[in-house]
PDB file of N, CA and C in Angstrom:
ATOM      1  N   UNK A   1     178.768  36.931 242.651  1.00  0.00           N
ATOM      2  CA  UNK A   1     179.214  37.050 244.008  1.00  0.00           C
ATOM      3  C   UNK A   1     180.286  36.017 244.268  1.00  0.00           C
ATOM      4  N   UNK A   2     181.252  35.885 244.954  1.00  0.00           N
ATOM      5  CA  UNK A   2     182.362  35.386 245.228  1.00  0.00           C
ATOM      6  C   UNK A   2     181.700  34.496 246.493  1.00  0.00           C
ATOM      7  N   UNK A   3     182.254  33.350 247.244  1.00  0.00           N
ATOM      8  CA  UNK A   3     182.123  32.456 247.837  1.00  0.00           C
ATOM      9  C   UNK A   3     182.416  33.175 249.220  1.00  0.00           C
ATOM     10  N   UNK A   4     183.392  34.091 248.961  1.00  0.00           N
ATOM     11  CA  UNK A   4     184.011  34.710 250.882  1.00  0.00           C
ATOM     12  C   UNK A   4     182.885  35.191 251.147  1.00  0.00           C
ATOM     13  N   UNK A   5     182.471  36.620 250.112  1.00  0.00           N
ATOM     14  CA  UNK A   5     181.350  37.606 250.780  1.00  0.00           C
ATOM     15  C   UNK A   5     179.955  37.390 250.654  1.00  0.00           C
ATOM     16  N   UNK A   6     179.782  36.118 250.246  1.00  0.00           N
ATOM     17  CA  UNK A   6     178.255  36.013 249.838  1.00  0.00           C
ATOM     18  C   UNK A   6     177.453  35.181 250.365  1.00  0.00           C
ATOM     19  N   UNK A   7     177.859  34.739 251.664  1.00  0.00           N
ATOM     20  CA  UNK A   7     177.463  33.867 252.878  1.00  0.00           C
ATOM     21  C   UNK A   7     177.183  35.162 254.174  1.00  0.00           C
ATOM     22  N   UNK A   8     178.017  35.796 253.681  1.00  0.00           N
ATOM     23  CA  UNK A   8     178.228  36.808 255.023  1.00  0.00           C
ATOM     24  C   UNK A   8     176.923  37.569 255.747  1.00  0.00           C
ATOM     25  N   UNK A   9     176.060  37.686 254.861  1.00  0.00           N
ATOM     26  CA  UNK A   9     175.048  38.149 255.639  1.00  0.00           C
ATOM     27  C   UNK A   9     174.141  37.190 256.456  1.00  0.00           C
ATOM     28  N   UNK A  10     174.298  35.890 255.295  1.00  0.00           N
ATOM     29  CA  UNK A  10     173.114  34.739 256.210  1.00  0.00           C
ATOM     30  C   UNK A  10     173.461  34.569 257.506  1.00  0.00           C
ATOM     31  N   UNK A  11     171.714  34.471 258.250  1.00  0.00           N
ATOM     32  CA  UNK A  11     172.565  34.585 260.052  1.00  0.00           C
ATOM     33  C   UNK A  11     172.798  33.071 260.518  1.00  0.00           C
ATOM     34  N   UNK A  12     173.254  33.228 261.749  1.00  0.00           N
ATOM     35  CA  UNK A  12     173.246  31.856 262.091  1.00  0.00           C
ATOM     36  C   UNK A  12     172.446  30.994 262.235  1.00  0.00           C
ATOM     37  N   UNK A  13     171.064  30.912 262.302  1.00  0.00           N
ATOM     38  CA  UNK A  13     169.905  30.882 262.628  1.00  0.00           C
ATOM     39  C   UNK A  13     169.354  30.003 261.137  1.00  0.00           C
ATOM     40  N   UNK A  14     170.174  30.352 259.881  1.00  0.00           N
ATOM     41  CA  UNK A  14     169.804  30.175 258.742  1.00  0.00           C
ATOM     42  C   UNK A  14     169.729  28.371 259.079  1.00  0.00           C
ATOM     43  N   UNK A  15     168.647  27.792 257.974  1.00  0.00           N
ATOM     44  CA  UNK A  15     168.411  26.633 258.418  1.00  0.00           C
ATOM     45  C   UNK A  15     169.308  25.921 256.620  1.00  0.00           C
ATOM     46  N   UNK A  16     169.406  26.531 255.875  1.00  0.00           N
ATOM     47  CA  UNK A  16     169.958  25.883 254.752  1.00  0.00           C
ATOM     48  C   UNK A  16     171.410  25.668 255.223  1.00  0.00           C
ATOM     49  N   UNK A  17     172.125  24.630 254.194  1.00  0.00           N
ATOM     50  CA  UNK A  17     173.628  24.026 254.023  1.00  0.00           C
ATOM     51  C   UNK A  17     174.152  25.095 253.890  1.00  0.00           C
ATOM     52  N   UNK A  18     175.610  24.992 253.332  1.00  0.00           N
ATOM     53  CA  UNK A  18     176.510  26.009 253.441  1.00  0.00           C
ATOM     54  C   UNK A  18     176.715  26.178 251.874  1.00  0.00           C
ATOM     55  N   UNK A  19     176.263  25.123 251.248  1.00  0.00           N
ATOM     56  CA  UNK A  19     175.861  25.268 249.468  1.00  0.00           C
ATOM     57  C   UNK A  19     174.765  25.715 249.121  1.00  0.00           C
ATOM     58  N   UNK A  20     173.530  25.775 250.127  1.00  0.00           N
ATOM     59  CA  UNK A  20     172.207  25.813 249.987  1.00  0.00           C
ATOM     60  C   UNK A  20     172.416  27.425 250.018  1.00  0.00           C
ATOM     61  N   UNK A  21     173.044  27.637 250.792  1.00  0.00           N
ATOM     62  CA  UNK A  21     173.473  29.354 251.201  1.00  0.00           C
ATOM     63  C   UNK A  21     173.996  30.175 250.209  1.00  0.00           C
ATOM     64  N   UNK A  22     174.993  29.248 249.262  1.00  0.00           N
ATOM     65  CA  UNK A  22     175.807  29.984 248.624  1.00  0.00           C
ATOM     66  C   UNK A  22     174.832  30.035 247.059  1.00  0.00           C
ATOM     67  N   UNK A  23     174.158  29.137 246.792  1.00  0.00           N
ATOM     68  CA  UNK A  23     173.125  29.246 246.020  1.00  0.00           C
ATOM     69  C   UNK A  23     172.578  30.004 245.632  1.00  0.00           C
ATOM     70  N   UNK A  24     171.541  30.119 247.065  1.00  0.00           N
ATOM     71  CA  UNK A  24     170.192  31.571 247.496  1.00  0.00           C
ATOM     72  C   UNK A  24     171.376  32.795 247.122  1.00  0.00           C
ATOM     73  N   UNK A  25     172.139  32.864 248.285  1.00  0.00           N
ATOM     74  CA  UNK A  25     173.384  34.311 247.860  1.00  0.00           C
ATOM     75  C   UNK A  25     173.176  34.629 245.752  1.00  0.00           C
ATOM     76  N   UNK A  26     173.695  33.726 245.566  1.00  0.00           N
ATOM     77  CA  UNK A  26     173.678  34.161 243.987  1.00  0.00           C
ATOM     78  C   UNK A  26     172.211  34.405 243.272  1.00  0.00           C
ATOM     79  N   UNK A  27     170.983  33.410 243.503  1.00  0.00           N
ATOM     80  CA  UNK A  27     170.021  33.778 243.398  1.00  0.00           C
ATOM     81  C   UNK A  27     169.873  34.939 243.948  1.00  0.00           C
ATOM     82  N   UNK A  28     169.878  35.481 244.751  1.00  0.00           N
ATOM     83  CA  UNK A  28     169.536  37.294 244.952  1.00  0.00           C
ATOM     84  C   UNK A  28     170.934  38.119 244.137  1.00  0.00           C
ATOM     85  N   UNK A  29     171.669  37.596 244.511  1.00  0.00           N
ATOM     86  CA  UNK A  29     172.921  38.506 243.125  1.00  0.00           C
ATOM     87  C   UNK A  29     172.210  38.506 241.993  1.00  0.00           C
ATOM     88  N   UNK A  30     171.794  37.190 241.025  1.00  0.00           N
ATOM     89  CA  UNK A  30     171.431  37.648 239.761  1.00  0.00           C
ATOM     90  C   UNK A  30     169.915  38.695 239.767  1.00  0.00           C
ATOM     91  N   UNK A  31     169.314  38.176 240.594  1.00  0.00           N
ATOM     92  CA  UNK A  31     167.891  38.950 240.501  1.00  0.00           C
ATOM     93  C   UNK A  31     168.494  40.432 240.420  1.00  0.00           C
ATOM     94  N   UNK A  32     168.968  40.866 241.203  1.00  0.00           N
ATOM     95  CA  UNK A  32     169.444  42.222 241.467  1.00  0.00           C
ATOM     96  C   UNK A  32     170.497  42.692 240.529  1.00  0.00           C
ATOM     97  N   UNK A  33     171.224  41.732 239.821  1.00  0.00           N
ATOM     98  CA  UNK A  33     171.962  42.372 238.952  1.00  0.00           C
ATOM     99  C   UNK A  33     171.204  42.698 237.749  1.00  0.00           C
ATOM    100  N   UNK A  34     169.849  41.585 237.357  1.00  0.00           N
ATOM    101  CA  UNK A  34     169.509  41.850 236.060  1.00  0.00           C
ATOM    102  C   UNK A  34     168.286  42.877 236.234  1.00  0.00           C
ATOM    103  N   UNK A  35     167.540  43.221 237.536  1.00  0.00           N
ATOM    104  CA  UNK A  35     166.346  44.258 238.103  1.00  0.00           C
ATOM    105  C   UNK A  35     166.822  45.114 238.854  1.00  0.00           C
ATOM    106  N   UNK A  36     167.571  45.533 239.539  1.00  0.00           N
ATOM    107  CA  UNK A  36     167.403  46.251 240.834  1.00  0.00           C
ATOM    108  C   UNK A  36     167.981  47.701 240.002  1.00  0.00           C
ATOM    109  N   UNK A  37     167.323  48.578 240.481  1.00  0.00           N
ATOM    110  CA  UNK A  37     167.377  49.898 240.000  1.00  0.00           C
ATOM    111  C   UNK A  37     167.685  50.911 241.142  1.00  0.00           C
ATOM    112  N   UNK A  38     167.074  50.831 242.318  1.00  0.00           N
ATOM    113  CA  UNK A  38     167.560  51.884 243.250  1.00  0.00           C
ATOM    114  C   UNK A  38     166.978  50.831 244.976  1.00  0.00           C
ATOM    115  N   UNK A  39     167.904  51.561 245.568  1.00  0.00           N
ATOM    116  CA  UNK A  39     167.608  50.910 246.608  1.00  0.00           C
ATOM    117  C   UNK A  39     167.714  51.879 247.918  1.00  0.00           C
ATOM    118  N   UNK A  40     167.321  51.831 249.051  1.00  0.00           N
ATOM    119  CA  UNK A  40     166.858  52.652 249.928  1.00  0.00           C
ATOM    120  C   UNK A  40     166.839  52.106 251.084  1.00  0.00           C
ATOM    121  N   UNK A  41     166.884  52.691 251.950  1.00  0.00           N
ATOM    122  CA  UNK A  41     166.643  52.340 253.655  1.00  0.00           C
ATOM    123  C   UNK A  41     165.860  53.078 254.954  1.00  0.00           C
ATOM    124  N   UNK A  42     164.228  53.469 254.164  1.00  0.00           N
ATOM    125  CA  UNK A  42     163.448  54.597 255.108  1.00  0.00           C
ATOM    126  C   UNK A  42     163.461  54.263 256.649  1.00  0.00           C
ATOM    127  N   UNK A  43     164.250  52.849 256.810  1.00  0.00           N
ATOM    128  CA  UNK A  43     163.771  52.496 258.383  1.00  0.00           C
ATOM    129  C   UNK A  43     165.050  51.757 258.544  1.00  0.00           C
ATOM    130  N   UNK A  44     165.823  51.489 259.279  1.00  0.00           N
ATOM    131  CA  UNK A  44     167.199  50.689 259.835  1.00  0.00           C
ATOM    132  C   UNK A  44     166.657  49.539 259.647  1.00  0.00           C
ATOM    133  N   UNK A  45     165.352  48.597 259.878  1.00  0.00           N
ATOM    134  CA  UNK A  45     164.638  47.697 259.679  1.00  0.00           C
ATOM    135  C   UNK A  45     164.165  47.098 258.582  1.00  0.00           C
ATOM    136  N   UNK A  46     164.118  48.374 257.547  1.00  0.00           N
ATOM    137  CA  UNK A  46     163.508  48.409 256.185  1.00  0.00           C
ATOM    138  C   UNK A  46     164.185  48.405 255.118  1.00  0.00           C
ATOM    139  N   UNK A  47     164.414  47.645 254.057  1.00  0.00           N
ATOM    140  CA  UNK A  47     165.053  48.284 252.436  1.00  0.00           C
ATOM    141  C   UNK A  47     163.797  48.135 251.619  1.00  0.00           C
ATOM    142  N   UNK A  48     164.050  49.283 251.129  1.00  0.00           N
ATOM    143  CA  UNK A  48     163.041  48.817 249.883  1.00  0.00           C
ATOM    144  C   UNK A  48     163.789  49.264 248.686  1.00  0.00           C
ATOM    145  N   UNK A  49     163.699  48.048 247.383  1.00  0.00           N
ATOM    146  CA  UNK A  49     164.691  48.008 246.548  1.00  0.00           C
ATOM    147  C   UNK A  49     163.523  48.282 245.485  1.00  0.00           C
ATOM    148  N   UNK A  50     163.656  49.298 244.244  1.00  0.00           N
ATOM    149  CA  UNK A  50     163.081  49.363 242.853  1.00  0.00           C
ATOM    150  C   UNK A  50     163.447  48.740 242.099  1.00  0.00           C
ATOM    151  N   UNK A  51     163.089  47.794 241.294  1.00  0.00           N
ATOM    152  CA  UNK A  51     163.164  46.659 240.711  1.00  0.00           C
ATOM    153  C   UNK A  51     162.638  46.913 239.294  1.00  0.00           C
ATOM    154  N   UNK A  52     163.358  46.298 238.412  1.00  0.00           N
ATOM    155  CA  UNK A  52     162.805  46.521 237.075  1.00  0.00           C
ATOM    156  C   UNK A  52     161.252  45.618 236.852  1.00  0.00           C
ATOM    157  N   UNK A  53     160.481  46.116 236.303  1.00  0.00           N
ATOM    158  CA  UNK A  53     159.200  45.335 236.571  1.00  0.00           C
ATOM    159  C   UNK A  53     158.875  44.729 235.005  1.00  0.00           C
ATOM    160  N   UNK A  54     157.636  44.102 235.373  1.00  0.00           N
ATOM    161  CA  UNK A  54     157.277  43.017 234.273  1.00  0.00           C
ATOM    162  C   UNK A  54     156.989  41.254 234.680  1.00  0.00           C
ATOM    163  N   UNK A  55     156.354  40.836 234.428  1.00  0.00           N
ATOM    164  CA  UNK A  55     155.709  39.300 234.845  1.00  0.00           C
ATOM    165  C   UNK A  55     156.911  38.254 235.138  1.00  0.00           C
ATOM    166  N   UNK A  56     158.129  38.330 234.890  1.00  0.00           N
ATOM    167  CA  UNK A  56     159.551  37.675 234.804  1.00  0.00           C
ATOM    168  C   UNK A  56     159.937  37.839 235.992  1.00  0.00           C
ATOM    169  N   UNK A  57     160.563  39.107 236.500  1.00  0.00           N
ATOM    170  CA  UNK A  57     161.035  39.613 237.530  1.00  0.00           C
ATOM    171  C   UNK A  57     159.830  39.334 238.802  1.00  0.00           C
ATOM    172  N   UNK A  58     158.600  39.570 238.563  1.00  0.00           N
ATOM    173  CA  UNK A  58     157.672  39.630 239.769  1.00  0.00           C
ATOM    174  C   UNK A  58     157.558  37.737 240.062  1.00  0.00           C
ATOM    175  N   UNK A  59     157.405  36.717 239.057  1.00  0.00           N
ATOM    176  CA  UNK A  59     157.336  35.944 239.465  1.00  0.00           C
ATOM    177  C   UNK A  59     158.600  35.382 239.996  1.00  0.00           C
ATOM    178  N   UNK A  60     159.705  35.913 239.634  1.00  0.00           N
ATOM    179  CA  UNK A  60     160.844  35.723 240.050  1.00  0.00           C
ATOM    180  C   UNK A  60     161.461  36.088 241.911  1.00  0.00           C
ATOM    181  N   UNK A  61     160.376  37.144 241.816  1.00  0.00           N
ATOM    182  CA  UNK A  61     160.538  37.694 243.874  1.00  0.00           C
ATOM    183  C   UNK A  61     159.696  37.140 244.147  1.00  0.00           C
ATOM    184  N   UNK A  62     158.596  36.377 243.514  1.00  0.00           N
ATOM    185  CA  UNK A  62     157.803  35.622 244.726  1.00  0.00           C
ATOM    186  C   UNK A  62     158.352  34.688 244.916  1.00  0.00           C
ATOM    187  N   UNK A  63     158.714  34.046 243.383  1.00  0.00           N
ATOM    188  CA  UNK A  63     159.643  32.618 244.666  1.00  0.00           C
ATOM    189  C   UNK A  63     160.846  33.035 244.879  1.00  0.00           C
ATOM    190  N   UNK A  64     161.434  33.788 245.272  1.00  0.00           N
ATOM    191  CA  UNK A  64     162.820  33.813 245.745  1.00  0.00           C
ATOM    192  C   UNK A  64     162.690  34.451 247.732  1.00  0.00           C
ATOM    193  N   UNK A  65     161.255  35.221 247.736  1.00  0.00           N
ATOM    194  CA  UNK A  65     160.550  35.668 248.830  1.00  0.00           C
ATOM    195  C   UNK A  65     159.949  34.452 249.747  1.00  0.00           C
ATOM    196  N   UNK A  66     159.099  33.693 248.917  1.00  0.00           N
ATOM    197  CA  UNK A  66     158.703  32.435 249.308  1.00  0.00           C
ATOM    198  C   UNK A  66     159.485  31.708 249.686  1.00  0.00           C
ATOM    199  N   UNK A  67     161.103  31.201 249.158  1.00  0.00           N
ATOM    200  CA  UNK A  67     161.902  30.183 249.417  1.00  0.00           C
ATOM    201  C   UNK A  67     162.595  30.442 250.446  1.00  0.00           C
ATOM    202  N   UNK A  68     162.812  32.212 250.777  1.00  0.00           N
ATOM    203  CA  UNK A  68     163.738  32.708 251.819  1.00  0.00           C
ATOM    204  C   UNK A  68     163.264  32.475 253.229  1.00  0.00           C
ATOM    205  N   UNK A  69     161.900  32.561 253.231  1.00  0.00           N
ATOM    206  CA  UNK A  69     161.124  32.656 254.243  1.00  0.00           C
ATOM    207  C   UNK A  69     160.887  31.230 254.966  1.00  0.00           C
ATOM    208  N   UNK A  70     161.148  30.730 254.289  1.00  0.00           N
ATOM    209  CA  UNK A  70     161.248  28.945 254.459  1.00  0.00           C
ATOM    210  C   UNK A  70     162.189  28.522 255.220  1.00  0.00           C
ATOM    211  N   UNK A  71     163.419  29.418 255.264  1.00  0.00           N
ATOM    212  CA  UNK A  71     164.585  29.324 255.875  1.00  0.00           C
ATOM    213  C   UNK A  71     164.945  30.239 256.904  1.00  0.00           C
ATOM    214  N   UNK A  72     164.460  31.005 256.573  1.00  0.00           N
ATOM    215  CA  UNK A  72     165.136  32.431 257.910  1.00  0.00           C
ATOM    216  C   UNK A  72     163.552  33.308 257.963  1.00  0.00           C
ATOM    217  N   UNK A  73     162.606  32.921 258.995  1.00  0.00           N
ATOM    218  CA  UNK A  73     161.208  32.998 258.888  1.00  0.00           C
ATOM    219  C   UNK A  73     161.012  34.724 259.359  1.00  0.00           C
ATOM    220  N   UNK A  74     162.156  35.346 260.067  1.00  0.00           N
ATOM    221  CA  UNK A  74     161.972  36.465 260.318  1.00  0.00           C
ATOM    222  C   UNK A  74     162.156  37.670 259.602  1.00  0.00           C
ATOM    223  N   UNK A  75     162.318  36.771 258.211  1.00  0.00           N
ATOM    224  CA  UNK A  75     161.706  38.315 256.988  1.00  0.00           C
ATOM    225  C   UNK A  75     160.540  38.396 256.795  1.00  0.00           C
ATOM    226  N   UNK A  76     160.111  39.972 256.662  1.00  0.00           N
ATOM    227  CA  UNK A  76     159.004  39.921 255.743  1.00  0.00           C
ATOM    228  C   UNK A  76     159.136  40.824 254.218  1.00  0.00           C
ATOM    229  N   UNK A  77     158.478  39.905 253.568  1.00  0.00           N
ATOM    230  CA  UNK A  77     158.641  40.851 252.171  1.00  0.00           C
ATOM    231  C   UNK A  77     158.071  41.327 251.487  1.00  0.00           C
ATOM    232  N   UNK A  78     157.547  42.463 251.182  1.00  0.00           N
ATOM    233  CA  UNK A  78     156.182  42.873 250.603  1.00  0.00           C
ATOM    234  C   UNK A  78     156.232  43.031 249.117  1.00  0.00           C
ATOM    235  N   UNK A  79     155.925  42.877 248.024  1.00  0.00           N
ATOM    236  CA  UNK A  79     155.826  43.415 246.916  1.00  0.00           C
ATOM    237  C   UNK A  79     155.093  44.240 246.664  1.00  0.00           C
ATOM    238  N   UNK A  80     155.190  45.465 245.579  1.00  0.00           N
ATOM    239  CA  UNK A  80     154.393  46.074 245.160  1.00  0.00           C
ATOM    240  C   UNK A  80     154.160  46.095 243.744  1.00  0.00           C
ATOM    241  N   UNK A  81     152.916  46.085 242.994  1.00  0.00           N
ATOM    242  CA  UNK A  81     153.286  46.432 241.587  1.00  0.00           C
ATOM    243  C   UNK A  81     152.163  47.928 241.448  1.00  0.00           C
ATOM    244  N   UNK A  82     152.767  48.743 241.052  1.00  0.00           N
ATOM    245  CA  UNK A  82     152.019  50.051 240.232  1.00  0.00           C
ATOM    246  C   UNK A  82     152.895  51.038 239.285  1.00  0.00           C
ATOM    247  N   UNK A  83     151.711  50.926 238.982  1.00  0.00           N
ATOM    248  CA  UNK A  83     152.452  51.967 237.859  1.00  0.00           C
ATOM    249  C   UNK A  83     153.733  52.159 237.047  1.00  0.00           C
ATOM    250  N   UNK A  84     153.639  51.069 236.917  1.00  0.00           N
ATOM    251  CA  UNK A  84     154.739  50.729 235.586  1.00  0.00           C
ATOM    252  C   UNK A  84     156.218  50.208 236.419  1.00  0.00           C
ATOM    253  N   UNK A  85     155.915  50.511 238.269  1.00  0.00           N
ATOM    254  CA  UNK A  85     156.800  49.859 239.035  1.00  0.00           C
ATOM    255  C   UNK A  85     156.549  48.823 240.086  1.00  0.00           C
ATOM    256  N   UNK A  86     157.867  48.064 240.130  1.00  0.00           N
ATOM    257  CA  UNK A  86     157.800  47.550 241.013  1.00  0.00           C
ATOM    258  C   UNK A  86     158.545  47.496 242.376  1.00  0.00           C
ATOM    259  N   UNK A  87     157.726  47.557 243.350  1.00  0.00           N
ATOM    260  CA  UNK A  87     158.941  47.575 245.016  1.00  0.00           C
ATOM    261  C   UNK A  87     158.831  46.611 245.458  1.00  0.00           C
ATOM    262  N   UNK A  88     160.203  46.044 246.466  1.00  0.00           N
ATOM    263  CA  UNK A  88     159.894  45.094 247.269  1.00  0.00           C
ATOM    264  C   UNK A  88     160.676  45.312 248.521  1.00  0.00           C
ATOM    265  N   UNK A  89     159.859  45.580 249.359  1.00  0.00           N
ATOM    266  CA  UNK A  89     160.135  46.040 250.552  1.00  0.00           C
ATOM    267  C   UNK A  89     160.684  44.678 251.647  1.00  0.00           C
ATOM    268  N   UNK A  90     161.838  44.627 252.492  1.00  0.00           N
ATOM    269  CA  UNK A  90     161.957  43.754 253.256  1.00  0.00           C
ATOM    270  C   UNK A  90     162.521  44.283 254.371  1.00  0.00           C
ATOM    271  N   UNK A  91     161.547  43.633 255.458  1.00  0.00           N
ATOM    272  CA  UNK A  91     161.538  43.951 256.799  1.00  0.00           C
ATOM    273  C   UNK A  91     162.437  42.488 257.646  1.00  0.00           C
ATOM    274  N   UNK A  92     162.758  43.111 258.559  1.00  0.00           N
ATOM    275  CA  UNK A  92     163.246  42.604 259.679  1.00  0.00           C
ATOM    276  C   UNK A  92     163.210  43.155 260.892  1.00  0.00           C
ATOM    277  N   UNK A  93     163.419  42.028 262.222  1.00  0.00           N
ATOM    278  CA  UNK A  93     163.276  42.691 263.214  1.00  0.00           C
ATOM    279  C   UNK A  93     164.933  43.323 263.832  1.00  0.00           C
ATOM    280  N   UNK A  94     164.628  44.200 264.809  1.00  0.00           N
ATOM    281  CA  UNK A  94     165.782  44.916 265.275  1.00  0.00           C
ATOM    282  C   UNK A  94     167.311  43.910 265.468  1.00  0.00           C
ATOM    283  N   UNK A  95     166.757  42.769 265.808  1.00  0.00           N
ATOM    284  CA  UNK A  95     168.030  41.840 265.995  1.00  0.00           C
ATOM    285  C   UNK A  95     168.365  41.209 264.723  1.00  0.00           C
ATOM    286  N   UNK A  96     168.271  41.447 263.936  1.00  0.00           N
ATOM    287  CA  UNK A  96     168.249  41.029 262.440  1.00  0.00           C
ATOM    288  C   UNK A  96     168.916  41.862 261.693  1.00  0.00           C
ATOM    289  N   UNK A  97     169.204  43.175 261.996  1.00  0.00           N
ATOM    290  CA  UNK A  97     169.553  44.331 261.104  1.00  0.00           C
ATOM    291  C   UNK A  97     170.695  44.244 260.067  1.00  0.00           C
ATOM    292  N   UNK A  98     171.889  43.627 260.811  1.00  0.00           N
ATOM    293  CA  UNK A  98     173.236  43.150 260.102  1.00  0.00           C
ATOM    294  C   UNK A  98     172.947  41.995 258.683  1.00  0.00           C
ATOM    295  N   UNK A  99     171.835  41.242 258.766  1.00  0.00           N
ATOM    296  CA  UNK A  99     171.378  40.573 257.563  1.00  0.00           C
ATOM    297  C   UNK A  99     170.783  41.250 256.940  1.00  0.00           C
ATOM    298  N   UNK A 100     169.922  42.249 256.872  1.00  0.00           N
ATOM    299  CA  UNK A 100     169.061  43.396 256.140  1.00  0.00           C
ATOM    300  C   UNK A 100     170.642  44.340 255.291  1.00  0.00           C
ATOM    301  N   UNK A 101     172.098  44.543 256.539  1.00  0.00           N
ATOM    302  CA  UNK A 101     172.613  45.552 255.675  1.00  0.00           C
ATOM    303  C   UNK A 101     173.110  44.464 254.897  1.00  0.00           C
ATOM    304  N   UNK A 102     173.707  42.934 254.894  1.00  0.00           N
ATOM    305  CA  UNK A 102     174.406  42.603 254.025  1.00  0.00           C
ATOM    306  C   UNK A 102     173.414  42.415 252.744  1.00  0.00           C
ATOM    307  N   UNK A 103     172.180  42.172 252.484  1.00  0.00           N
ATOM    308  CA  UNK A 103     170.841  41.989 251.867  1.00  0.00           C
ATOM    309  C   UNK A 103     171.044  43.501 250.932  1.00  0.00           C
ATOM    310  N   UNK A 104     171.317  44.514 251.488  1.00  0.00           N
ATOM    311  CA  UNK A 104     171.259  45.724 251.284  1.00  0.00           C
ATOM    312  C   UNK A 104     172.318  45.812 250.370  1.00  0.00           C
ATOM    313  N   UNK A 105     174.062  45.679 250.877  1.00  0.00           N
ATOM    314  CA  UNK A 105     175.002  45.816 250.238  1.00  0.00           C
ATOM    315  C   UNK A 105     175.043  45.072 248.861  1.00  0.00           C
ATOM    316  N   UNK A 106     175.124  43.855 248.868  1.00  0.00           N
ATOM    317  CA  UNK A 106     174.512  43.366 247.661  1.00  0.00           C
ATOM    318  C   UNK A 106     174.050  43.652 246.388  1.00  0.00           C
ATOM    319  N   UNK A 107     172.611  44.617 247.024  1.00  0.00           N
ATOM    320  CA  UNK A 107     171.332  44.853 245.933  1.00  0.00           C
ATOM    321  C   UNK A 107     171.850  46.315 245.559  1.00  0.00           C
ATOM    322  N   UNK A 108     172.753  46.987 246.450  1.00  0.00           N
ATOM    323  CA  UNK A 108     173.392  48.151 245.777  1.00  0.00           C
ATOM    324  C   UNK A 108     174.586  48.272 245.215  1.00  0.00           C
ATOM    325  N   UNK A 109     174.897  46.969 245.318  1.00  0.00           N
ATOM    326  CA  UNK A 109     176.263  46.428 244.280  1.00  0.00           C
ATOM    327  C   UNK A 109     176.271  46.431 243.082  1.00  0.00           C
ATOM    328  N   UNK A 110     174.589  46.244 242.938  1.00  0.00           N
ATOM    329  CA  UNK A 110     173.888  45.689 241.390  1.00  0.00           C
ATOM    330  C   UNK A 110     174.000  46.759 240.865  1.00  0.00           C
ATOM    331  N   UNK A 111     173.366  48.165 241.448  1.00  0.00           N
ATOM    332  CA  UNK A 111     173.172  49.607 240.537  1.00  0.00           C
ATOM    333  C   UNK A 111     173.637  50.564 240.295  1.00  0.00           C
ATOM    334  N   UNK A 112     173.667  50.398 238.936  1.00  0.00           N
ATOM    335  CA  UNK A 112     174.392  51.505 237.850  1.00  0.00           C
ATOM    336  C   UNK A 112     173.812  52.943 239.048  1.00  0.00           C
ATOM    337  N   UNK A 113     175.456  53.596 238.824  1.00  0.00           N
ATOM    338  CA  UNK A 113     175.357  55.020 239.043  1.00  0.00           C
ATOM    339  C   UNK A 113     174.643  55.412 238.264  1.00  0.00           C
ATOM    340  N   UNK A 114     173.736  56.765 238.570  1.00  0.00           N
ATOM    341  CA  UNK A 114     173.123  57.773 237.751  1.00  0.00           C
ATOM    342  C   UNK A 114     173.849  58.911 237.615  1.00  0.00           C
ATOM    343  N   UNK A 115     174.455  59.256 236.150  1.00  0.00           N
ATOM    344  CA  UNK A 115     174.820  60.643 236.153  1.00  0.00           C
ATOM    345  C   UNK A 115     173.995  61.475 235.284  1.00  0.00           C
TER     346      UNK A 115
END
């Protein structure tokens, strides 16, 4: 991720530095570049991203879920593991939405077209 667009979603509200920001930003770039498989939006509120699964990646969204939440308390993030997948669903509230799409744009930056 580049330094212009990869602040852009954190809101103002965010309690980290402006390095602390640009950090986390790349921490969710790599997660998503080296897992994210499909990503979705059943609710304007909601993404839920398919994630390549396995003990690496899952311990990898808890702390990256855990650390976010530390800072911008009005996510929530659910994981799932079954069946050979994994989801991780993240919610926000209605005044939040513009950080959910930049969160969004991102994690669908990561994934390979399917032809």
């Amino acid at each position: 991720m580049d330094s212009d667009t990869s602040q852009d979603w954190a809101p103002d509200a965010c309690t980290l530095s402006p390095t602390e920001r640009l950090t986390r930003a790349e921490e969710f770039g790599q997660l998503f570049a080296e897992t994210a498989r499909k990503a979705e939006r059943p609710e304007p509120t909601r993404l839920r991203l398919e994630l390549a699964p396995g003990p690496g990646p899952v311990t990898r969204v808890a702390a990256l879920a855990a650390a976010e939440t530390e800072c911008c308390s009005f996510f929530t993030f659910t994981m799932t593991v079954a069946a050979g997948r994994l989801l991780l669903d993240v919610e926000v509230p209605a005044a939040q939405i513009a950080v959910l799409d930049g969160l969004a744009q991102h994690a669908a930056a990561s994934i390979a077209p399917a032809y």
